[in-house]
Protein backbone atom coordinates (compact mmCIF):
# COMPACT_ATOMS: atom_id res chain seq x y z
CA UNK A 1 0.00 0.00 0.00
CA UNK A 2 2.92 2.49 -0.60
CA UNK A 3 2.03 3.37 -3.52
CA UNK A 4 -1.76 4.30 -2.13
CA UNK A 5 0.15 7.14 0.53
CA UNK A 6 2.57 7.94 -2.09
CA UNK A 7 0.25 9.63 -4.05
CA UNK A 8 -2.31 10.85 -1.83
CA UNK A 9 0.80 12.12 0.56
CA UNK A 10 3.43 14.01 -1.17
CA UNK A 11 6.89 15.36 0.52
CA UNK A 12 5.28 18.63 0.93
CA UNK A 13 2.75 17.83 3.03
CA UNK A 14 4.49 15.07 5.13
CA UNK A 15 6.38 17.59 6.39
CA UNK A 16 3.41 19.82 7.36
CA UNK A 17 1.84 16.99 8.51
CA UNK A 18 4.78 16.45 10.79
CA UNK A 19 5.10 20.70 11.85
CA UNK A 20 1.34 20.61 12.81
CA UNK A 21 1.96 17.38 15.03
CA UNK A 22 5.13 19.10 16.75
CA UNK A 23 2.73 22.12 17.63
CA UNK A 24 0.16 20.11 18.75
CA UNK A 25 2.64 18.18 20.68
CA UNK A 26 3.95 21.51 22.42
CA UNK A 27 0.34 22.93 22.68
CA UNK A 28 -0.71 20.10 24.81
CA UNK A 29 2.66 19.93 26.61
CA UNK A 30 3.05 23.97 27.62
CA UNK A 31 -0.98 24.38 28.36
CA UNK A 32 -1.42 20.98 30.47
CA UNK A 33 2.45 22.22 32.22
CA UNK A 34 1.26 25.72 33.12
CA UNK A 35 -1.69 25.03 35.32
CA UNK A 36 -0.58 21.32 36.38
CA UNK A 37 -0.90 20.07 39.60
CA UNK A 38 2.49 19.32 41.90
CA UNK A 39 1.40 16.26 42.19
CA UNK A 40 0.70 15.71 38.63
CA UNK A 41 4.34 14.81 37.64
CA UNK A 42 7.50 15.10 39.75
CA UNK A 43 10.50 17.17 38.02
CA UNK A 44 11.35 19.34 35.19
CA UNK A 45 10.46 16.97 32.61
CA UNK A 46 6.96 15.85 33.31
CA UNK A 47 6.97 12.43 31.64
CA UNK A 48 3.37 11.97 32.56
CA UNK A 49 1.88 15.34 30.60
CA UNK A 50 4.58 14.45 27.87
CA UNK A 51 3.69 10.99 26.97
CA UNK A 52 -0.34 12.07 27.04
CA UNK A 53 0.63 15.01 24.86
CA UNK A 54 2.58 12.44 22.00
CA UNK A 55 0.02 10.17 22.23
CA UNK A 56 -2.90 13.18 21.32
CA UNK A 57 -0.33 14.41 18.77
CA UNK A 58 0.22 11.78 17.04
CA UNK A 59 -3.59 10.35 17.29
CA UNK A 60 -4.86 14.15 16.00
CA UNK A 61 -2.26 13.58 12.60
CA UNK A 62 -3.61 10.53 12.19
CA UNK A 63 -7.18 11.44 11.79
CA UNK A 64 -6.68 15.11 10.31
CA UNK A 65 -4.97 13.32 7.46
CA UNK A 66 -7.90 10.62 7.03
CA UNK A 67 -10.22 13.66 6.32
CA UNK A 68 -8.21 15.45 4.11
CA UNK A 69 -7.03 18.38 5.43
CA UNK A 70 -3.40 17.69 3.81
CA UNK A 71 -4.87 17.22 0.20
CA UNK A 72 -2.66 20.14 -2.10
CA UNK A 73 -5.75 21.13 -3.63
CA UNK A 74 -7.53 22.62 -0.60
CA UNK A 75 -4.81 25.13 -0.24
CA UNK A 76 -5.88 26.74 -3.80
CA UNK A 77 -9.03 27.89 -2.63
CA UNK A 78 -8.93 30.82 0.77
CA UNK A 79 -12.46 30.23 1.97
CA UNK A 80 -11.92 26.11 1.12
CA UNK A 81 -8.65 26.24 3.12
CA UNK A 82 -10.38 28.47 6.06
CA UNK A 83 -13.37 26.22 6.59
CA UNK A 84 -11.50 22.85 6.00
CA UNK A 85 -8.72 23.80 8.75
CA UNK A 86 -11.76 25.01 10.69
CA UNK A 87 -13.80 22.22 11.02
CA UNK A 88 -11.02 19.60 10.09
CA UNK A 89 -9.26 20.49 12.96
CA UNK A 90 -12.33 21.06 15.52
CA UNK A 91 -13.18 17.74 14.45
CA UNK A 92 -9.91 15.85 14.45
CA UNK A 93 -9.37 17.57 18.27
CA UNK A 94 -12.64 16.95 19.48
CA UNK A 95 -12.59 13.04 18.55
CA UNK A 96 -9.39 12.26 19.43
CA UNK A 97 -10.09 14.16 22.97
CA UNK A 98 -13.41 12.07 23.02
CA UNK A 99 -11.11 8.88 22.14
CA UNK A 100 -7.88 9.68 24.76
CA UNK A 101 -10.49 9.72 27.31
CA UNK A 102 -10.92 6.41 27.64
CA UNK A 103 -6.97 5.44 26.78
CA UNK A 104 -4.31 5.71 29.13
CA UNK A 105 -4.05 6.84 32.94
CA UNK A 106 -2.04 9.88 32.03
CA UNK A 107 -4.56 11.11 29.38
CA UNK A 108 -7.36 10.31 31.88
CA UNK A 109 -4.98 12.35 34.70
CA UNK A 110 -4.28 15.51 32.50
CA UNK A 111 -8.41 15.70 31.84
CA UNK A 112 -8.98 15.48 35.82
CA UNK A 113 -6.41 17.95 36.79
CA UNK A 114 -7.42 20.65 33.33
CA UNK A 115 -11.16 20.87 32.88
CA UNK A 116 -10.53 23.13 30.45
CA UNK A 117 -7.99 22.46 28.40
CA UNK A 118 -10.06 20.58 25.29
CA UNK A 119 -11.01 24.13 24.87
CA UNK A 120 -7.68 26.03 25.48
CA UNK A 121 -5.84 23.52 22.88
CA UNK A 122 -8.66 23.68 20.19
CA UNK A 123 -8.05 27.63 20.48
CA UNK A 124 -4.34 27.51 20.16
CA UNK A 125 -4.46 24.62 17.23
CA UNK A 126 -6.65 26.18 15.18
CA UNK A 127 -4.42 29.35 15.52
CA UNK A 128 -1.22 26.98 14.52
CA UNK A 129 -3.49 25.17 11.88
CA UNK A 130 -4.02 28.56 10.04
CA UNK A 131 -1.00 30.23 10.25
CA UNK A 132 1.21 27.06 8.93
CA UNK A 133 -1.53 26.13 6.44
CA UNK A 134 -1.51 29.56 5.23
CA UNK A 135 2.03 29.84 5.12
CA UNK A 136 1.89 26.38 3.09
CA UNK A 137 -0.64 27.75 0.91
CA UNK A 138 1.34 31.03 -0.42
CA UNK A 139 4.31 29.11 -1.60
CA UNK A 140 1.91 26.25 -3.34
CA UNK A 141 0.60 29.49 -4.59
CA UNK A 142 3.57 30.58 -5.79
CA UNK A 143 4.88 27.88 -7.30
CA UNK A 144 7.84 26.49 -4.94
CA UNK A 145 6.62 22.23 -4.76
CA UNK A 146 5.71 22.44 -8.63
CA UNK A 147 7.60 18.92 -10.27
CA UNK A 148 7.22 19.54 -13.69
CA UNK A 149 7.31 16.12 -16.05
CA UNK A 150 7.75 15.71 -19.74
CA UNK A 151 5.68 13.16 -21.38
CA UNK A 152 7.33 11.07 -23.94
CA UNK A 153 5.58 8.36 -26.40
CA UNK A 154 3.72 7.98 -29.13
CA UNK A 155 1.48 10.33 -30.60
CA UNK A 156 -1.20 9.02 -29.21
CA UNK A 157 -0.11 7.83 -26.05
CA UNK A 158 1.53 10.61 -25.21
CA UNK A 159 -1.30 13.12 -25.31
CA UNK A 160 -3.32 10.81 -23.33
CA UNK A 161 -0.54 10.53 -20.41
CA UNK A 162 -0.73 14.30 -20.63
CA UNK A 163 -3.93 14.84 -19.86
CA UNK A 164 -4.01 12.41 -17.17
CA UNK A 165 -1.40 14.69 -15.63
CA UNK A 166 -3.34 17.76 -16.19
CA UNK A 167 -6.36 16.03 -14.19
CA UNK A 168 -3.49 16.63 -11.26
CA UNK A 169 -3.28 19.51 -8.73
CA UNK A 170 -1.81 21.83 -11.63
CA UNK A 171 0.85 23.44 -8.66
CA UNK A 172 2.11 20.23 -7.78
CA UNK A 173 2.78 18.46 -11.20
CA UNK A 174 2.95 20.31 -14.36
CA UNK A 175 3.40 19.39 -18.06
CA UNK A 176 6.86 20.87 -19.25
CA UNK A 177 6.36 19.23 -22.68
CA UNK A 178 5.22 16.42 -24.91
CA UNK A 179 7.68 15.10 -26.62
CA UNK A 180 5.68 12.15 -29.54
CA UNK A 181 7.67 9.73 -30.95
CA UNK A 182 6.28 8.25 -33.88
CA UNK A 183 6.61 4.24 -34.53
CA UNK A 184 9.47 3.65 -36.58
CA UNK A 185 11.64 7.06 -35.76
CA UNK A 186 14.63 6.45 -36.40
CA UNK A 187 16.94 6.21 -32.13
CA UNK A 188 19.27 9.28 -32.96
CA UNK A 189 16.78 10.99 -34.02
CA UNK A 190 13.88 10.07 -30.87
CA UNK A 191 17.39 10.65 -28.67
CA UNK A 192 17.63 13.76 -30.17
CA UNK A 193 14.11 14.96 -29.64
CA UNK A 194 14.45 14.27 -26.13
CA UNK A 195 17.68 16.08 -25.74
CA UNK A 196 16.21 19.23 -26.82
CA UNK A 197 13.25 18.75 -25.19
CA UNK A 198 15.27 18.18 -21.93
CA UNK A 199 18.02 21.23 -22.42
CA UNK A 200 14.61 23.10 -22.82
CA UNK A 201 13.78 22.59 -19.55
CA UNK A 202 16.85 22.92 -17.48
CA UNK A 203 17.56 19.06 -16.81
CA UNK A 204 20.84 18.53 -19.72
CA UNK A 205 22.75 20.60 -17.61
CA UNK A 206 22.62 19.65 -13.80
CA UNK A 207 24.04 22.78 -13.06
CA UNK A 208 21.56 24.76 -14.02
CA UNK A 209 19.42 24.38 -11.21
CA UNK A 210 15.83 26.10 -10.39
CA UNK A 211 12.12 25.75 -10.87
CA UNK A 212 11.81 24.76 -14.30
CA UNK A 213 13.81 21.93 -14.54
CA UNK A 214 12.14 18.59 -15.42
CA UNK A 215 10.92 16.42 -12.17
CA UNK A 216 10.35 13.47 -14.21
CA UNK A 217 9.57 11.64 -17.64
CA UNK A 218 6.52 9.79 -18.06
CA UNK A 219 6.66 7.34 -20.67
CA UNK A 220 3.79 6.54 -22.59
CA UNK A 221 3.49 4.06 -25.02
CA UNK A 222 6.54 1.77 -27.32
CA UNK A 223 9.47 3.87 -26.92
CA UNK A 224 11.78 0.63 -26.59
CA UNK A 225 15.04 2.15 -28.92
CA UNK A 226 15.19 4.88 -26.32
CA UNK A 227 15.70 2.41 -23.18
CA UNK A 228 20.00 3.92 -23.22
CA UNK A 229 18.75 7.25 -22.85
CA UNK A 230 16.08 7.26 -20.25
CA UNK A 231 18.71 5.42 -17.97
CA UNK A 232 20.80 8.34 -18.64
CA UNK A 233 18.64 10.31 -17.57
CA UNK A 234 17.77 8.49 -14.18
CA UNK A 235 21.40 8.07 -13.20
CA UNK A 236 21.44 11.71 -13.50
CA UNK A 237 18.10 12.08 -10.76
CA UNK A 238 15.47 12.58 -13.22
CA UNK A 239 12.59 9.92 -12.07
CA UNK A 240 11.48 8.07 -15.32
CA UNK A 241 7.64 7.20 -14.83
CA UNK A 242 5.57 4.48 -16.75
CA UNK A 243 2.08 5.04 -18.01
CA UNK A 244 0.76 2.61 -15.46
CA UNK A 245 2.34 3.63 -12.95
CA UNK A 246 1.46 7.37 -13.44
CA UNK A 247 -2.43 5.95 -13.29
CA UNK A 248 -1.93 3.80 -10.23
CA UNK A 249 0.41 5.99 -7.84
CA UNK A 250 -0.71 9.27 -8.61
CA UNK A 251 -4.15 9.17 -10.08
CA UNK A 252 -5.57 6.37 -8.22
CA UNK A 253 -7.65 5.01 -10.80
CA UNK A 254 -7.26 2.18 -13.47
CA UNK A 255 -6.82 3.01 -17.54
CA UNK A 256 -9.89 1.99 -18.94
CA UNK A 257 -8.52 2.35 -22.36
CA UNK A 258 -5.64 -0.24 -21.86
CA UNK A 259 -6.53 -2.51 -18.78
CA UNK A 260 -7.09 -6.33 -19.90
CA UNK A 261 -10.49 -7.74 -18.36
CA UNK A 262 -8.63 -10.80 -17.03
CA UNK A 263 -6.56 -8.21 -14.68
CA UNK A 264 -10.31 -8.88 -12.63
CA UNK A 265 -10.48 -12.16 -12.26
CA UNK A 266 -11.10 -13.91 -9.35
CA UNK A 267 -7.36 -14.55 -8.50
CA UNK A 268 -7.47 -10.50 -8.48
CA UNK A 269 -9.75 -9.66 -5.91
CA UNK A 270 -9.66 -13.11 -3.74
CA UNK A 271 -9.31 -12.58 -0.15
CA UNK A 272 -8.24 -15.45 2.80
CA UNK A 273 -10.76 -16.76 4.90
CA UNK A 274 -9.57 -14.87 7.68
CA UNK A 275 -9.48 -11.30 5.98
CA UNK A 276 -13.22 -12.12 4.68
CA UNK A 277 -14.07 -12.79 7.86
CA UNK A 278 -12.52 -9.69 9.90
CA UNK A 279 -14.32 -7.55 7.32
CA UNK A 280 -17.31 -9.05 7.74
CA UNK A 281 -16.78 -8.77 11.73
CA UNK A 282 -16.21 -5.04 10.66
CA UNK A 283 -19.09 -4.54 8.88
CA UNK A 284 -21.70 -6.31 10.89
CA UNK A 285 -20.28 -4.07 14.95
CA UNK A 286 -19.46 -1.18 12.75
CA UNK A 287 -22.57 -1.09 11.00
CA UNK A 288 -24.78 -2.15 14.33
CA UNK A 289 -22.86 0.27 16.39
CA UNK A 290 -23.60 3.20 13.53
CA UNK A 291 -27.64 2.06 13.29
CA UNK A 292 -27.70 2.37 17.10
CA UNK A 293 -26.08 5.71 17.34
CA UNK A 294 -28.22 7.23 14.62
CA UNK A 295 -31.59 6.24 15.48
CA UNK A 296 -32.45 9.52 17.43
CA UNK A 297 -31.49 11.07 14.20
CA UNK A 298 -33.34 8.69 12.11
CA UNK A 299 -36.74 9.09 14.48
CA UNK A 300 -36.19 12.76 13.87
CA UNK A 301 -35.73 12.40 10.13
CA UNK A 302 -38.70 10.46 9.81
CA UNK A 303 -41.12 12.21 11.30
CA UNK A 304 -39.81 15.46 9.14
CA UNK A 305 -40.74 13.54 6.25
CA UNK A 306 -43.99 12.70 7.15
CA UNK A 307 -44.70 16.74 7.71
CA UNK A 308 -43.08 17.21 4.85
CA UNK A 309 -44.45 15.65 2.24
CA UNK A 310 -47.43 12.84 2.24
CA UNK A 311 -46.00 8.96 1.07
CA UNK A 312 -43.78 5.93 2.68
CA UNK A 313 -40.85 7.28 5.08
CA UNK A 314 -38.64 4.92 2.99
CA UNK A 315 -37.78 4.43 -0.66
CA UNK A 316 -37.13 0.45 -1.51
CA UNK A 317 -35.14 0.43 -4.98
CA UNK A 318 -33.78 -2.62 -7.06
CA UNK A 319 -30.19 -2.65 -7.16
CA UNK A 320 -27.28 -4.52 -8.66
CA UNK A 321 -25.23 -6.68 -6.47
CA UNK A 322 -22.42 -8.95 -6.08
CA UNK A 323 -22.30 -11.16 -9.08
CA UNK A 324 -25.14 -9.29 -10.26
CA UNK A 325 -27.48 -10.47 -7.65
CA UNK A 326 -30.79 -7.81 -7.31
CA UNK A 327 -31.37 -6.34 -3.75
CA UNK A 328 -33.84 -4.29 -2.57
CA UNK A 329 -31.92 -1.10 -1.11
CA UNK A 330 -33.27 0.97 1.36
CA UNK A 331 -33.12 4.65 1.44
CA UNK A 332 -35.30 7.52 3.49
CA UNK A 333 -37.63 8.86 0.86
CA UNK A 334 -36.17 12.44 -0.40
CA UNK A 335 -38.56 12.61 -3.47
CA UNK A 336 -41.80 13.07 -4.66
CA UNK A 337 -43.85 9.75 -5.15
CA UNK A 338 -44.42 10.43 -8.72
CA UNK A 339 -40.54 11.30 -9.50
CA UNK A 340 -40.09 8.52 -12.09
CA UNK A 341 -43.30 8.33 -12.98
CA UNK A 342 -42.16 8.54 -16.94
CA UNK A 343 -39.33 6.14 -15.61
CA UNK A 344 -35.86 5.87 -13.99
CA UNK A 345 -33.80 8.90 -14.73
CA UNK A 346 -30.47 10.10 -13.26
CA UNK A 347 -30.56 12.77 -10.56
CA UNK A 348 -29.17 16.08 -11.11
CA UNK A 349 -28.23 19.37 -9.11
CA UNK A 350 -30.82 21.23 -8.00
CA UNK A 351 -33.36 18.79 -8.94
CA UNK A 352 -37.01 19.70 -8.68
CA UNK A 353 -38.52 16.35 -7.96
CA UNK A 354 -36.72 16.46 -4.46
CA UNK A 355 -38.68 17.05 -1.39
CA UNK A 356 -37.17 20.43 1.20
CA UNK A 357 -36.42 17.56 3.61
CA UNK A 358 -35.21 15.13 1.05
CA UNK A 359 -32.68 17.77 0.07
CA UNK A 360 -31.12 18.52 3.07
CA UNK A 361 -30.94 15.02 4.24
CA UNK A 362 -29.38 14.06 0.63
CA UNK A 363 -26.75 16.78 1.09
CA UNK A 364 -26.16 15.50 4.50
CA UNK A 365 -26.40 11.96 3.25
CA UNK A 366 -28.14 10.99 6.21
CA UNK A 367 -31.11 9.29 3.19
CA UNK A 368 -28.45 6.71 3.24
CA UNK A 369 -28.77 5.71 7.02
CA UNK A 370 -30.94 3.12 6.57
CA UNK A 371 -28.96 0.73 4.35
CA UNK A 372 -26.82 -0.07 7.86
CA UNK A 373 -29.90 -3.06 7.87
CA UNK A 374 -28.52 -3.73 4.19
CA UNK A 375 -25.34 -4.37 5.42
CA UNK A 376 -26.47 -6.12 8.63
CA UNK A 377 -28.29 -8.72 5.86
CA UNK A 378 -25.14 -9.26 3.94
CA UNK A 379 -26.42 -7.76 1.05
CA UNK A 380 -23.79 -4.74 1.07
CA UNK A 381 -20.79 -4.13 3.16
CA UNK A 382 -19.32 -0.75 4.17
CA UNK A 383 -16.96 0.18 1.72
CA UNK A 384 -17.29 -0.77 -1.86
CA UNK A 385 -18.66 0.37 -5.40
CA UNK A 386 -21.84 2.09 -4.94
CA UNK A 387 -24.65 -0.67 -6.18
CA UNK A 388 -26.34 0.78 -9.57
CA UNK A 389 -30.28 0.17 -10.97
CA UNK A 390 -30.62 -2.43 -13.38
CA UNK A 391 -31.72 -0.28 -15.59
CA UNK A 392 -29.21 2.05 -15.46
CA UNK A 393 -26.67 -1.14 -15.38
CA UNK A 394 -27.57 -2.50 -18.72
CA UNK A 395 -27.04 0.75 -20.41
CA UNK A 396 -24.05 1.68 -18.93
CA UNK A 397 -22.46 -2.63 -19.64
CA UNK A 398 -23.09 -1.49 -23.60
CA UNK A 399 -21.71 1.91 -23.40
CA UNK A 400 -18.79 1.14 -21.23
CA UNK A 401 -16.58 -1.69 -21.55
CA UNK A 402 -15.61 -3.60 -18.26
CA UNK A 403 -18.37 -1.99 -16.16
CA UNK A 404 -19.54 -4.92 -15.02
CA UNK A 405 -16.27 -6.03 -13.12
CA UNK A 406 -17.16 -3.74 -10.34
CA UNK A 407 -19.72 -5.98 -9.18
CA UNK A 408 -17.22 -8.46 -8.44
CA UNK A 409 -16.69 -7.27 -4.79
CA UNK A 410 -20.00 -6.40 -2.44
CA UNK A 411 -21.44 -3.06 -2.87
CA UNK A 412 -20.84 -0.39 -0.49
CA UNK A 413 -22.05 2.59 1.35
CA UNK A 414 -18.97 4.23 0.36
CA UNK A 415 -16.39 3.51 -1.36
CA UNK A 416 -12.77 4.66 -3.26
CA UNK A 417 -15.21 6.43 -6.11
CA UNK A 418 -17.34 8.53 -3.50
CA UNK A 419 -14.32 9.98 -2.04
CA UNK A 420 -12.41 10.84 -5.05
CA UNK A 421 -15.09 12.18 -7.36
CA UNK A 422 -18.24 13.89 -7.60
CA UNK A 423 -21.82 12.13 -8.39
CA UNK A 424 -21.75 10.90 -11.53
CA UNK A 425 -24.96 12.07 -14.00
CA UNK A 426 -23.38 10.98 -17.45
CA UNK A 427 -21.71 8.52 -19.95
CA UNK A 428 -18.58 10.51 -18.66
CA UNK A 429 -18.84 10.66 -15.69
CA UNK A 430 -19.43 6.90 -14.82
CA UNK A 431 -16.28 5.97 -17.00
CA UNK A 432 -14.33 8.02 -14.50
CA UNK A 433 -16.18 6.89 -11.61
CA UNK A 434 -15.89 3.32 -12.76
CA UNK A 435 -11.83 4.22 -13.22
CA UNK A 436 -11.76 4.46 -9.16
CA UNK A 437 -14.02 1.41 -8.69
CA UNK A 438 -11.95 -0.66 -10.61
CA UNK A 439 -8.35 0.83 -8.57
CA UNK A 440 -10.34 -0.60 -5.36
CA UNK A 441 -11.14 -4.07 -6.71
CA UNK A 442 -8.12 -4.52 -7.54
CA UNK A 443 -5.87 -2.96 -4.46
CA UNK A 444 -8.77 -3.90 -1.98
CA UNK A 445 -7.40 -4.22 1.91
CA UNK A 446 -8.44 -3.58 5.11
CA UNK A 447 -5.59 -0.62 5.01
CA UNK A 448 -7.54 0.53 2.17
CA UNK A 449 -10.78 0.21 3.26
CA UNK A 450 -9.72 1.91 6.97
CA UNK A 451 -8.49 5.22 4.73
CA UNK A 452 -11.76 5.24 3.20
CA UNK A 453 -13.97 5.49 6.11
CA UNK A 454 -12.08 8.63 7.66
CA UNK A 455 -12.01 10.17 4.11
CA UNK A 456 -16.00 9.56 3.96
CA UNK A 457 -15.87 11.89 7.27
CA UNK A 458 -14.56 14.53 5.12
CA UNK A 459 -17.02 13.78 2.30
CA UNK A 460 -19.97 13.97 4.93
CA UNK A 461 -18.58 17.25 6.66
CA UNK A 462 -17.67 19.22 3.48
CA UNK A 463 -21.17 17.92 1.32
CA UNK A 464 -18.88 17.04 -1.40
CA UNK A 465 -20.53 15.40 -4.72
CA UNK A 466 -24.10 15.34 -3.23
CA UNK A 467 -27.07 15.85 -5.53
């Protein structure tokens, strides 16, 4: 799972990630130190306070990176970065605080001894949060963490790699140049392309260091006669990047235009009898646990929707399982009862056949509370591709090949596709959704699965891709 933190984690933020836990470490440490009781700890060093105040450090980094506040793209975006670090960080502090509680004697000592110090540290971190984060933000901004990568292939090929690269954070990776390489150039004169391309863009001459040299070469396509020369190259610190892995370390999704069917068979996505089983375990507490702690909210929720609007409190809809095995999926009712009365349809923003209640609970996703009993039947698990309509499943099978390999693993309330993309209301769309269902079939884990259930935090909190 490297490769999974390599590209959602780059250098950059590590180190942020690693300021921000310092701070919080010396946050915890100076305001639980200044009021402590002499009994507390004895000495200087206060082993007790400092051990609590690692332990909420590190726990805090933990969880602010599961909901995303160290993606590069937040820090385009003032009023994204303000309320992210905002709630990110009340959030992060206030579950971890929640969490410590119950850990260790010294956490439990430093609560009993500073009644108020949840409320003193969130003050102080968010202060940290914004002044590093903004600090971080200016010299994205400016361009200072920029790699910039030349594509190389054929014609083809190459423009394709390039605009997988351009679906990047455009300050952290950057298209220097596409260099194509028709089949059947002749090698001096390829090598010579690539020279020029390369002297362009201050990597021929190591000396010549600054911002625009070349980060990398992503190769795209047969380029087999120039094999001498990209070694050169990496021998002289230029990182030399396939096509597939450019899609699977830093895009996170699978190549729909050249991955092989048989790269999902069942050897692919098979799973030992004791990893099915743990996720199972996880599914069924996790998903009891989650129905019992949301039933106040569900009681509430119902009982809006009957003053709402008159019809059933809950919307029962075919969908497309494992194997392709139908279940009925249950959802709070958010429409009208005649929405698809001239049949299915896709939703869309700002659709008119939603209810006022179904639209706040649909941009809250709390309409999706009830399929906990969906996964307590077996019939979905937590995290997985979201499970389709048949109807909308047969259409999509003709227009887009390997569609139907999602189904190989159990649908999901969430999953690598809801986290990493908007709804999807098109042809488009659902290729590129289908792009990150296919990355999770195939690099499914409990690791995996784990990073998607604190990113869905971030998903929930932020109302990203709801319709």
């Amino acid at each position: 799972m490297t490769q999974l933190f390599d590209h959602r984690l780059t250098p950059e933020t590590l180190c942020l990630c690693v300021v921000d836990s310092l701070l919080c470490f010396l946050a915890v440490y100076l305001l639980a130190s200044s009021g402590a009781d002499p009994g507390l700890a004895a000495g200087p060093a206060r082993p007790e306070i400092a051990g609590a105040a690692a332990t909420i450090a590190l726990a805090t980094a933990l969880l602010a990176f599961g909901i995303g506040l160290y993606r590069p793209e937040i820090y385009l975006q003032t009023r994204r970065l303000l309320t992210n670090t905002a709630v990110g960080g009340t959030v992060a502090l206030a579950g971890i605080w929640l969490v410590v509680q119950a850990g260790s004697s010294d956490i439990r000592l430093l609560a009993a001894h500073h009644a108020l110090l949840p409320v003193k540290l969130l003050a102080v971190w968010l202060v940290l949060l914004s002044a590093t984060h903004g600090v971080f933000s200016y010299a994205l901004r400016m361009n200072l963490f920029v790699r910039r990568l030349l594509v190389l292939g054929t014609p083809e090929e190459a423009a394709r790699a390039a605009e997988a690269v351009r679906g990047l954070c455009k300050k952290v990776f950057d298209v220097a140049a596409v260099v194509p390489v028709a089949a059947g150039t002749d090698r001096q004169v390829a090598e010579a392309a690539l020279r020029h391309a390369l002297a362009g863009h201050g990597t021929a001459d190591r000396a010549r260091a600054g911002r625009g040299k070349v980060w990398g070469i992503v190769v795209a396509g047969d380029v087999a006669g120039l094999h001498p020369a990209l070694e050169a190259c990496r021998q002289h610190g230029v990182r030399v990047i396939g096509v597939g892995e450019l899609w699977d370390r830093y895009l996170g999704r699978v190549d729909l235009d050249r991955v092989r069917a048989d790269a999902f068979g069942d050897a692919a996505v098979a799973e030992d009898r004791l990893a099915a089983a743990l996720r199972r375990a996880a599914d069924v507490v996790l998903a009891g646990f989650l129905l019992a702690f949301t039933l106040p909210l569900m009681a509430l929720t119902a009982l809006l929707i009957k003053l709402d609007s008159p019809g059933p409190l809950f919307y029962l809809q075919e969908r497309v399982g494992r194997h392709g095995r139908p279940f009925r999926i249950i959802k709070f009712r958010s429409m009208r009862t005649d929405a698809e009365a001239g049949g299915p349809v896709w939703a869309k923003t700002r659709d008119a056949r939603v209810t006022r209640v179904g639209a706040f609970i649909r941009l809250t996703r709390i309409d999706e509370l009830p399929q906990f009993i969906n996964i307590l039947r077996g019939e979905m698990s937590l995290i997985g591709p979201r499970p389709e309509r048949p109807h909308f499943v047969a259409q999509l099978a003709e227009a887009i090949p390997l569609y139907e390999e999602r189904s190989r693993v159990k649908p999901g309330l969430t999953g690598w596709a809801q986290i990493n993309f908007p709804y999807g209301a098109s042809i488009e769309e659902t290729r590129m959704k289908l792009s990150y269902d296919l990355y999770y079939v195939q690099h499914r884990s409990l690791l995996l699965d784990l990073i998607i259930l604190f990113a869905t935090v971030r998903v929930v909190l932020f109302q990203e891709g709801a319709r």
